[in-house]
ModelCIF file with pLDDT and N, C-alpha, C, O atoms, coordinates in Angstrom:
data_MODEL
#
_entry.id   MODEL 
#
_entity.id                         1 
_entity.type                       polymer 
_entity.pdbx_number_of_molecules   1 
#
_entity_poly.entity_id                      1 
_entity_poly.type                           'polypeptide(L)' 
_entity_poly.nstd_linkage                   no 
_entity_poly.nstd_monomer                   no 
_entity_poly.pdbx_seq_one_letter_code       
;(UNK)(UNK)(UNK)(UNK)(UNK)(UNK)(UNK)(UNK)(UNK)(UNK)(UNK)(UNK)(UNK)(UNK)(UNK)(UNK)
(UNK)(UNK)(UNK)(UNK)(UNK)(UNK)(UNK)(UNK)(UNK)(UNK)(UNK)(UNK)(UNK)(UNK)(UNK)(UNK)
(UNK)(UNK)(UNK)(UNK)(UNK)(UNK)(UNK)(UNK)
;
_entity_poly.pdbx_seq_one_letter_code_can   XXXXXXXXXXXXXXXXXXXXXXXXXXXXXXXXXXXXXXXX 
_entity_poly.pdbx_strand_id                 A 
#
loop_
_entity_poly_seq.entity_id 
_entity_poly_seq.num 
_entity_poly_seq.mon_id 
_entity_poly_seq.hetero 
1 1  UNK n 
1 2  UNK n 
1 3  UNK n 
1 4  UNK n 
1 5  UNK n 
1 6  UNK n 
1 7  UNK n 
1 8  UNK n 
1 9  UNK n 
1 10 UNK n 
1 11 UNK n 
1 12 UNK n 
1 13 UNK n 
1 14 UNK n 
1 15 UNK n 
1 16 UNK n 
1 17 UNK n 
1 18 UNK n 
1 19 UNK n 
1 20 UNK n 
1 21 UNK n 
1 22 UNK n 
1 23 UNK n 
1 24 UNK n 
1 25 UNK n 
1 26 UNK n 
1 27 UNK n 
1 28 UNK n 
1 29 UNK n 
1 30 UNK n 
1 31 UNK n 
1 32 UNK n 
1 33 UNK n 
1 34 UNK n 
1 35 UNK n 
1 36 UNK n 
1 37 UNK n 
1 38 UNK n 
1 39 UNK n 
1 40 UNK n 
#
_struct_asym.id          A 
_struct_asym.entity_id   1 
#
loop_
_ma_qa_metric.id 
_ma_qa_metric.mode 
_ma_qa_metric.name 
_ma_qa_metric.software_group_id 
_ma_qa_metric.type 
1 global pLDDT . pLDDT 
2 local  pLDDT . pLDDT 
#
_ma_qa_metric_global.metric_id      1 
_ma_qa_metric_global.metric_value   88.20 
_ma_qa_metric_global.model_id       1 
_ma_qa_metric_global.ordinal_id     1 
#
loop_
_ma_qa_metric_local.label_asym_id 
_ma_qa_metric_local.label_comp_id 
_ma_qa_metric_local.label_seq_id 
_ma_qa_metric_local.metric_id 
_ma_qa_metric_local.metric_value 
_ma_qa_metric_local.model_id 
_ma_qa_metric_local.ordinal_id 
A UNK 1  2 94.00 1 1  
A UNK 2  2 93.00 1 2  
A UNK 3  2 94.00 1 3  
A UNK 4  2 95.00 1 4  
A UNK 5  2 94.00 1 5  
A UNK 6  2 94.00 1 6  
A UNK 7  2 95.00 1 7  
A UNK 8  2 95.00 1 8  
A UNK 9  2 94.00 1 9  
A UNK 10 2 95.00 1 10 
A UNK 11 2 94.00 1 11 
A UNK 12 2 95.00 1 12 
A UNK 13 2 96.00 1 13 
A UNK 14 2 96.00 1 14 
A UNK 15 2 96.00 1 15 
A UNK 16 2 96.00 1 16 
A UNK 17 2 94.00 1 17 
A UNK 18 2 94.00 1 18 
A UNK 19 2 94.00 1 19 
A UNK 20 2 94.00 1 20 
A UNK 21 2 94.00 1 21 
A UNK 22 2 94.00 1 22 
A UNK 23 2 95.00 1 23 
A UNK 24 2 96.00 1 24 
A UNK 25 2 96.00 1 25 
A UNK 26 2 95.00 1 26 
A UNK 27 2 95.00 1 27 
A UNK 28 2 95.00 1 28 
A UNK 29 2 96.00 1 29 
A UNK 30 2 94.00 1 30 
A UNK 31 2 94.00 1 31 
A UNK 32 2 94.00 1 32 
A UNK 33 2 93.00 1 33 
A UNK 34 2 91.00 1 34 
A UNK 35 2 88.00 1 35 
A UNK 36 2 84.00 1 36 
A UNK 37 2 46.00 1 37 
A UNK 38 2 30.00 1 38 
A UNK 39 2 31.00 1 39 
A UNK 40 2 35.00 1 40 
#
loop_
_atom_site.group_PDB 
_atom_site.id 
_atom_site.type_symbol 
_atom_site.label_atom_id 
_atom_site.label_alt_id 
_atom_site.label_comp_id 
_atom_site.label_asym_id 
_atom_site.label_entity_id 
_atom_site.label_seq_id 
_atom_site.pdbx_PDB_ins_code 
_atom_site.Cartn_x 
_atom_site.Cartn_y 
_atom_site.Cartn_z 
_atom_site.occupancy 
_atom_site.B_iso_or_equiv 
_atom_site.pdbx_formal_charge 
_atom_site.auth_seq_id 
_atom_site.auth_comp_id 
_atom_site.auth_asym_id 
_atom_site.auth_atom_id 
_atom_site.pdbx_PDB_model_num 
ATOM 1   N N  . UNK A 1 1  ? 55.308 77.129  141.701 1.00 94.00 ? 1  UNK A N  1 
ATOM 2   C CA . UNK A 1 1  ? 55.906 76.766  140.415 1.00 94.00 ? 1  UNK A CA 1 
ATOM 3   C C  . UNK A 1 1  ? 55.010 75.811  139.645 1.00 94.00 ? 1  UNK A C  1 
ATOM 4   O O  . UNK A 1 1  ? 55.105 75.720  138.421 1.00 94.00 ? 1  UNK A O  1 
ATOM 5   N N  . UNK A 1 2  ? 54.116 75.080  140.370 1.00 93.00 ? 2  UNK A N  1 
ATOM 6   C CA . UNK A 1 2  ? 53.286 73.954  139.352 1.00 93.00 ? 2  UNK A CA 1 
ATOM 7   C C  . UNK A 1 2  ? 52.286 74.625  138.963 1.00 93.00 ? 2  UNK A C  1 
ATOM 8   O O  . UNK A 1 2  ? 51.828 74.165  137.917 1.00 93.00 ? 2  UNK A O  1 
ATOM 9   N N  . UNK A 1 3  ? 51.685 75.612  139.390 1.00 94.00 ? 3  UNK A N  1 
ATOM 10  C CA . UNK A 1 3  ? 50.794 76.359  138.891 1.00 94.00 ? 3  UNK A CA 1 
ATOM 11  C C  . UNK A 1 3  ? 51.079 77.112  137.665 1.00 94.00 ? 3  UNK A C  1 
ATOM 12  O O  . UNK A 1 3  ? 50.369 77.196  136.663 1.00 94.00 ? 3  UNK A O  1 
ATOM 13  N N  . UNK A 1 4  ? 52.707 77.877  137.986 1.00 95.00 ? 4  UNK A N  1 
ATOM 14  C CA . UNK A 1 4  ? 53.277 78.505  136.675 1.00 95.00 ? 4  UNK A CA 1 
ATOM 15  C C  . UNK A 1 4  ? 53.236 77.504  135.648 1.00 95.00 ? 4  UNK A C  1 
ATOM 16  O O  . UNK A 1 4  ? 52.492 77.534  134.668 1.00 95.00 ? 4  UNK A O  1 
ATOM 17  N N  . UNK A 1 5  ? 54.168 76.516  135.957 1.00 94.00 ? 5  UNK A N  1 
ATOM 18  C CA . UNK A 1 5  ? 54.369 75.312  134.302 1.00 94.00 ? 5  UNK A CA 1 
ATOM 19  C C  . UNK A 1 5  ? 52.872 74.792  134.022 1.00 94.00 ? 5  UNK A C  1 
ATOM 20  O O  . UNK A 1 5  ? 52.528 74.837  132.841 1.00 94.00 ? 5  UNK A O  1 
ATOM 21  N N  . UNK A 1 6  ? 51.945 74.310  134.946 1.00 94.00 ? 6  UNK A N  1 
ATOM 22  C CA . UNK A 1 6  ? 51.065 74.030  133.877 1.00 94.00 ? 6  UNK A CA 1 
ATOM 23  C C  . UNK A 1 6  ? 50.180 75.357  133.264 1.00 94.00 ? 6  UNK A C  1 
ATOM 24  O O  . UNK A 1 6  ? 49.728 75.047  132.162 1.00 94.00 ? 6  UNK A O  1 
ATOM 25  N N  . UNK A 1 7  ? 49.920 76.317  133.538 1.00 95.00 ? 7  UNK A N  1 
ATOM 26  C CA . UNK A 1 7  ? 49.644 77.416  132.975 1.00 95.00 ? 7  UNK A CA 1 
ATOM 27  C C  . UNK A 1 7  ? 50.348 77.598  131.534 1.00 95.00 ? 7  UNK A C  1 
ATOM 28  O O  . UNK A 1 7  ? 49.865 77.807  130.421 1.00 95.00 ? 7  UNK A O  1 
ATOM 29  N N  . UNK A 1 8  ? 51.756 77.427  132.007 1.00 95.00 ? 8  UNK A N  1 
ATOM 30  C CA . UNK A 1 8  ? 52.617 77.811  130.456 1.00 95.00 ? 8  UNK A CA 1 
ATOM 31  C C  . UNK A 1 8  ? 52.377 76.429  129.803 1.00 95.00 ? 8  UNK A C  1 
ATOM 32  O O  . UNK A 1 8  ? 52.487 76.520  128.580 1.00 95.00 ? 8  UNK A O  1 
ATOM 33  N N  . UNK A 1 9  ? 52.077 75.150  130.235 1.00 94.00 ? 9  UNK A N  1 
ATOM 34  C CA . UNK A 1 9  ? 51.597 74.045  129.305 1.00 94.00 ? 9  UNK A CA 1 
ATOM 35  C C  . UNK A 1 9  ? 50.512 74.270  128.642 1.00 94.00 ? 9  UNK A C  1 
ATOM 36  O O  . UNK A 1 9  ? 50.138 73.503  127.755 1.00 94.00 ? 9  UNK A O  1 
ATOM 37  N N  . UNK A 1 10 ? 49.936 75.226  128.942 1.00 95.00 ? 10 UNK A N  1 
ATOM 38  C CA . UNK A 1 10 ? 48.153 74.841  127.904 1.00 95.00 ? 10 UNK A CA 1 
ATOM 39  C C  . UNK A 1 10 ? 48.185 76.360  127.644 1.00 95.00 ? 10 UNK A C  1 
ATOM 40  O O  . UNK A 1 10 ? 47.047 76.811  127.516 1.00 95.00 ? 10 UNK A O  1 
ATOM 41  N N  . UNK A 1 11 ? 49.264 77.367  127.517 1.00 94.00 ? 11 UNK A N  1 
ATOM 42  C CA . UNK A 1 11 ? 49.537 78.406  126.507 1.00 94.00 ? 11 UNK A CA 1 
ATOM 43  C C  . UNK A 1 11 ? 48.914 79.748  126.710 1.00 94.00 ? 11 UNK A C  1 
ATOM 44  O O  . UNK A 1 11 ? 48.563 80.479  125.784 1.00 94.00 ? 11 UNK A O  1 
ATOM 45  N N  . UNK A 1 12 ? 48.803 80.018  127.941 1.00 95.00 ? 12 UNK A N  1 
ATOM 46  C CA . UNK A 1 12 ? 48.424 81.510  129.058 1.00 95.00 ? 12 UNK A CA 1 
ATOM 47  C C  . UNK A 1 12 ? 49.822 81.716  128.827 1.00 95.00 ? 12 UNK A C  1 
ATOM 48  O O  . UNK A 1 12 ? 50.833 81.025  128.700 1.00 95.00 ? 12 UNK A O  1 
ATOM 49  N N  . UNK A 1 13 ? 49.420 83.222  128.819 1.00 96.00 ? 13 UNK A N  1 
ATOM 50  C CA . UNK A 1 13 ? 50.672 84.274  127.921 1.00 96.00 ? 13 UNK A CA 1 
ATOM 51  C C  . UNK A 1 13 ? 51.088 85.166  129.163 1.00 96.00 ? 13 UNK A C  1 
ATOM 52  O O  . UNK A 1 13 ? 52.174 85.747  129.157 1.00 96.00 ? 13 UNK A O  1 
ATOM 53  N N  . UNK A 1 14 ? 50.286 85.257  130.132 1.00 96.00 ? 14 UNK A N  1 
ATOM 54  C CA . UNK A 1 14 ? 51.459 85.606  131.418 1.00 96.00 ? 14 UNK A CA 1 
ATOM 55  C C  . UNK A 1 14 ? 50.579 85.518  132.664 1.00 96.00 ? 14 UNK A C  1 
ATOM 56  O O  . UNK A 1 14 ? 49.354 85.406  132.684 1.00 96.00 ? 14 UNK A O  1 
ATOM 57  N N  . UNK A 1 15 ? 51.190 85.569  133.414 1.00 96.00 ? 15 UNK A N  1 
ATOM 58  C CA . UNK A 1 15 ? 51.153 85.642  135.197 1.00 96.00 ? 15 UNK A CA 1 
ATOM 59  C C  . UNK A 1 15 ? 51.708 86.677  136.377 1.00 96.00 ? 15 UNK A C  1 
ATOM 60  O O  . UNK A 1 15 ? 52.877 86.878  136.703 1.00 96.00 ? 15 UNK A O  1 
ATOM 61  N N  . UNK A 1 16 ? 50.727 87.152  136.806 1.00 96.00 ? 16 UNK A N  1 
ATOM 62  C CA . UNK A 1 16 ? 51.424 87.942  138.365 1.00 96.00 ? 16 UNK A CA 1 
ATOM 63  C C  . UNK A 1 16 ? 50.701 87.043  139.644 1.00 96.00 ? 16 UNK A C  1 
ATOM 64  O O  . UNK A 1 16 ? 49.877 86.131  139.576 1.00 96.00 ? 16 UNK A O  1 
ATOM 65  N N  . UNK A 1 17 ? 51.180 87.511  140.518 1.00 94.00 ? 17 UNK A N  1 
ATOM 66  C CA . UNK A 1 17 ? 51.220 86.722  141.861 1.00 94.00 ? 17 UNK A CA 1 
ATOM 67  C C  . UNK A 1 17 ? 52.489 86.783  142.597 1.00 94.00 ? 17 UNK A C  1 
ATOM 68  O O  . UNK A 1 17 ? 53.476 87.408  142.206 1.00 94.00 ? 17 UNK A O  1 
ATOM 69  N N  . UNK A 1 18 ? 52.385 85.844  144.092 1.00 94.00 ? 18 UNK A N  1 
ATOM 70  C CA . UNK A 1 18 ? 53.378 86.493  144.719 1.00 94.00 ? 18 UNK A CA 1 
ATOM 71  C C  . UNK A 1 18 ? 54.569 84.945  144.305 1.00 94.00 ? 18 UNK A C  1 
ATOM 72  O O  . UNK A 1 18 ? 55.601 84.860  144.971 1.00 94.00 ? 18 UNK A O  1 
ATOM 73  N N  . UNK A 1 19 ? 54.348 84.119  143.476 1.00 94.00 ? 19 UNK A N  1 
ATOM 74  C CA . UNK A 1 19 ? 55.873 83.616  142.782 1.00 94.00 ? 19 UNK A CA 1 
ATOM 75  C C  . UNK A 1 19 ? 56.829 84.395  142.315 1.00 94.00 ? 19 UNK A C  1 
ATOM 76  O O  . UNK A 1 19 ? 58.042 84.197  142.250 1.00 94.00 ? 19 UNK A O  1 
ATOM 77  N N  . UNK A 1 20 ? 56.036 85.509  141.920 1.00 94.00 ? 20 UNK A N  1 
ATOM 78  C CA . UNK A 1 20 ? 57.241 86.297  140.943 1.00 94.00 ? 20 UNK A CA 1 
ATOM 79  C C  . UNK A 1 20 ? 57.378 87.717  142.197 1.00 94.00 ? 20 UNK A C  1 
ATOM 80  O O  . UNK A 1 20 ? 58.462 88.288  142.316 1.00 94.00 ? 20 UNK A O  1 
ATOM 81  N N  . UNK A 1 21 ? 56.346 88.081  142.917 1.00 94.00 ? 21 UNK A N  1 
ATOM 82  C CA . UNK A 1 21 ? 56.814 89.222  143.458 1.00 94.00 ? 21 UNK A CA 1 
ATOM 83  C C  . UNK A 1 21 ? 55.506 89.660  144.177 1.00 94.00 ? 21 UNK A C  1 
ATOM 84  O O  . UNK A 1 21 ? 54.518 89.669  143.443 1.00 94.00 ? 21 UNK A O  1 
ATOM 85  N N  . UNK A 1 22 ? 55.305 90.036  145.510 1.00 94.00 ? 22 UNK A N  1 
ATOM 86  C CA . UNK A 1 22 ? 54.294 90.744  146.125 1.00 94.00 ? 22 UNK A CA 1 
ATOM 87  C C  . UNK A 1 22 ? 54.388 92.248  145.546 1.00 94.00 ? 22 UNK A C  1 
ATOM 88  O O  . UNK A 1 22 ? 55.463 92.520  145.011 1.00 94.00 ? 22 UNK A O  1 
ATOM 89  N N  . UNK A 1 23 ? 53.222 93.453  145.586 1.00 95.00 ? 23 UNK A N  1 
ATOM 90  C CA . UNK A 1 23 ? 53.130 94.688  145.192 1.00 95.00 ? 23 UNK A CA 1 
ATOM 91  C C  . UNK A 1 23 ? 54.636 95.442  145.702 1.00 95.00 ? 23 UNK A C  1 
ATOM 92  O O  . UNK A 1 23 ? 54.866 95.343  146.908 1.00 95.00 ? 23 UNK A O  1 
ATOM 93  N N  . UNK A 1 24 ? 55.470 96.045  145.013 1.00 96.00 ? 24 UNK A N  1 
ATOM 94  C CA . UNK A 1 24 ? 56.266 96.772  145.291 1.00 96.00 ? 24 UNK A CA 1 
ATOM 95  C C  . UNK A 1 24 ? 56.138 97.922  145.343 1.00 96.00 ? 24 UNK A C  1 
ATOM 96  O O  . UNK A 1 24 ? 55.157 98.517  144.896 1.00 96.00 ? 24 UNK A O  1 
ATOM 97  N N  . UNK A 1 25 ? 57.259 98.534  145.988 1.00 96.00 ? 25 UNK A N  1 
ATOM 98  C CA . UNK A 1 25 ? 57.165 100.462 145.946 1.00 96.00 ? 25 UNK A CA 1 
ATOM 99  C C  . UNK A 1 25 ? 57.817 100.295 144.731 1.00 96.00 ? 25 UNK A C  1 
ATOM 100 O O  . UNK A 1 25 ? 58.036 99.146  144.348 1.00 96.00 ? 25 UNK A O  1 
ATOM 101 N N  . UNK A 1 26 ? 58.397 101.881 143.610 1.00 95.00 ? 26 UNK A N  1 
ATOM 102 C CA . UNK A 1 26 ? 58.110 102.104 142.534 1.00 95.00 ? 26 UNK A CA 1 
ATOM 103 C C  . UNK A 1 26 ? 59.431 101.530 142.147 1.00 95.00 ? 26 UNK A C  1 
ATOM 104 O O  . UNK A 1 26 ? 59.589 100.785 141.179 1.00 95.00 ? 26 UNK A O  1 
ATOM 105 N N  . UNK A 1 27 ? 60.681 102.050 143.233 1.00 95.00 ? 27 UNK A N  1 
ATOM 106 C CA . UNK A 1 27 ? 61.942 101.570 142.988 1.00 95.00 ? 27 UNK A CA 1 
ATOM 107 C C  . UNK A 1 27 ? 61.878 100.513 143.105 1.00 95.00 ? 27 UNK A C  1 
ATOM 108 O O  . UNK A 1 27 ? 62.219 100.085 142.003 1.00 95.00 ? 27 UNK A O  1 
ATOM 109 N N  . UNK A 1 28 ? 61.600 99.473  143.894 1.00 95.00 ? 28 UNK A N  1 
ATOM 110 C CA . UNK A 1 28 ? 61.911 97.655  144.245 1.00 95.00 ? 28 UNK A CA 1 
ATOM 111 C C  . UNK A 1 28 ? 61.702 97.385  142.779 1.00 95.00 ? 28 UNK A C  1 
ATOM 112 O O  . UNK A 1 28 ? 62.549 97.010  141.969 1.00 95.00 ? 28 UNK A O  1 
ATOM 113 N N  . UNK A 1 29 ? 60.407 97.643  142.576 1.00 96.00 ? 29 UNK A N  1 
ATOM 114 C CA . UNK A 1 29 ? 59.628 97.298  141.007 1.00 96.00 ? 29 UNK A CA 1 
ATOM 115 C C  . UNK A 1 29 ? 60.828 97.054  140.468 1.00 96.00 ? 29 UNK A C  1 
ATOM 116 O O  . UNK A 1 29 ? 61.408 95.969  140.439 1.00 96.00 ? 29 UNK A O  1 
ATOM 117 N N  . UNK A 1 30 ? 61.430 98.763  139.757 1.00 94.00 ? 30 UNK A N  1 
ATOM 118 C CA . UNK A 1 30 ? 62.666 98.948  138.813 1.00 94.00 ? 30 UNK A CA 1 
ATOM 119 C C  . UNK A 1 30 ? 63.787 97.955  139.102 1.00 94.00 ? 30 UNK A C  1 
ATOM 120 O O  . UNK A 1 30 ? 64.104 97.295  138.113 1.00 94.00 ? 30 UNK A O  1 
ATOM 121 N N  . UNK A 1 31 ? 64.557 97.654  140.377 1.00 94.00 ? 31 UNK A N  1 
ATOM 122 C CA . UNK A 1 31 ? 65.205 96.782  140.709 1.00 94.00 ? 31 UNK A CA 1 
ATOM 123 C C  . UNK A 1 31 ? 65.101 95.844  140.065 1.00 94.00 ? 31 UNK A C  1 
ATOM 124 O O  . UNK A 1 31 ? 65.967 95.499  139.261 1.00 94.00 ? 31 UNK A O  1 
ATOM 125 N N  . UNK A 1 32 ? 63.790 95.086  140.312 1.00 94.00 ? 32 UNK A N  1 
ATOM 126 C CA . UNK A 1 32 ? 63.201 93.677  140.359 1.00 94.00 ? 32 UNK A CA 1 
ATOM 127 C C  . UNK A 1 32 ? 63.255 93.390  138.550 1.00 94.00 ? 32 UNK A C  1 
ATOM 128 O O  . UNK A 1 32 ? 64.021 92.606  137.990 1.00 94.00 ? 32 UNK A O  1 
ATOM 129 N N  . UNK A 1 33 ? 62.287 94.207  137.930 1.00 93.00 ? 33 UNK A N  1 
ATOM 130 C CA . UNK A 1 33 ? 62.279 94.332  136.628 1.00 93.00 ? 33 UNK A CA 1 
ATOM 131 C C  . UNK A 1 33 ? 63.484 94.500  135.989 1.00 93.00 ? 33 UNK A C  1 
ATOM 132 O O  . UNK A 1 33 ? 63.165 93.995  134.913 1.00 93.00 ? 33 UNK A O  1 
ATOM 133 N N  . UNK A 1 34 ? 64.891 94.908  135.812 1.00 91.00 ? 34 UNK A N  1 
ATOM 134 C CA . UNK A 1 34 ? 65.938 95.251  135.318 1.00 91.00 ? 34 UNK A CA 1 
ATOM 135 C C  . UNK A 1 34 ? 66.803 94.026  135.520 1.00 91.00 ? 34 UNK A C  1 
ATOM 136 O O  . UNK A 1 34 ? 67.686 93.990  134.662 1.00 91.00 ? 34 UNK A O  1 
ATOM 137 N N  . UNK A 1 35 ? 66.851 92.890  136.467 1.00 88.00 ? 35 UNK A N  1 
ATOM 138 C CA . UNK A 1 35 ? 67.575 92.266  137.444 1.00 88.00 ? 35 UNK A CA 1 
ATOM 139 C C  . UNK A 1 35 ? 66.514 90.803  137.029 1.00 88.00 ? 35 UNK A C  1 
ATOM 140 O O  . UNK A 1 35 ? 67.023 89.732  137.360 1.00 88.00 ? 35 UNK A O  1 
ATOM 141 N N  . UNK A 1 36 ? 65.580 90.743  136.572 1.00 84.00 ? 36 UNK A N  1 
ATOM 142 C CA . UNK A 1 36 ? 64.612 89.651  135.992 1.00 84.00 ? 36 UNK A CA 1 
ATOM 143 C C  . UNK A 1 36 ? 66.177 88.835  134.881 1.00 84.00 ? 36 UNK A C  1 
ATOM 144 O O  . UNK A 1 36 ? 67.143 89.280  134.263 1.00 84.00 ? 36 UNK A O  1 
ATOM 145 N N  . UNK A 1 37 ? 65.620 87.552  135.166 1.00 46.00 ? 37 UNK A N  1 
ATOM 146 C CA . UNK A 1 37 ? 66.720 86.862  134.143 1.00 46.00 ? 37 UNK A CA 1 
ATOM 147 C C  . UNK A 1 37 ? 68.376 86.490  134.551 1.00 46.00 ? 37 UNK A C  1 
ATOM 148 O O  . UNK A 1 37 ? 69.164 85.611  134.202 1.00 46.00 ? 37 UNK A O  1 
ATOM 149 N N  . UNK A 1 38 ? 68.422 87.486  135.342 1.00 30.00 ? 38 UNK A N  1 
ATOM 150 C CA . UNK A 1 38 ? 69.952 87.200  135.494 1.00 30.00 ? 38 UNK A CA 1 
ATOM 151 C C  . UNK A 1 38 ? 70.030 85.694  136.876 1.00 30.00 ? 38 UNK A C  1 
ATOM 152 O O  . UNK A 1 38 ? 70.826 84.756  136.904 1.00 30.00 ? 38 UNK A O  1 
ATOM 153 N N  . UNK A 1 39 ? 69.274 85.902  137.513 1.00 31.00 ? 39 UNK A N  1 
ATOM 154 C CA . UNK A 1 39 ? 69.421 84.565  138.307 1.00 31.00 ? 39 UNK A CA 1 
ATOM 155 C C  . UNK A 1 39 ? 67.425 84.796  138.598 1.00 31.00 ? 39 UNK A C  1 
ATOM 156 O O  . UNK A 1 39 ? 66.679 85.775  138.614 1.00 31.00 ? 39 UNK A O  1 
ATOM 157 N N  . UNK A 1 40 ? 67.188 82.925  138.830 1.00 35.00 ? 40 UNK A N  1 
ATOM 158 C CA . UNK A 1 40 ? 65.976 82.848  139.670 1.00 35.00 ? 40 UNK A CA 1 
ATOM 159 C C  . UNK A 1 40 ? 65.559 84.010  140.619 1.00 35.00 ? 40 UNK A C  1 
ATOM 160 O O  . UNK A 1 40 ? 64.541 83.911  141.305 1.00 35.00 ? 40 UNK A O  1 
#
């Protein structure tokens, strides 16, 4: 997470890595992506 906020402090427009998610199969992806937002 400190890597994410200061990234979003000095205005980098996005991030992958495994904070948000290791490589998924095609469905987890869809899961994961649809289901973004509703909780951490």
């Amino acid at each position: 997470s400190a890597q994410r906020d200061f990234l979003s402090d000095i205005g980098c427009d996005a991030i992958q890595g495994y904070l948000i998610a290791r490589p998924l199969p095609g469905d987890q992806f869809e899961t994961l992506a649809l289901g973004w937002g509703a909780a951490p």
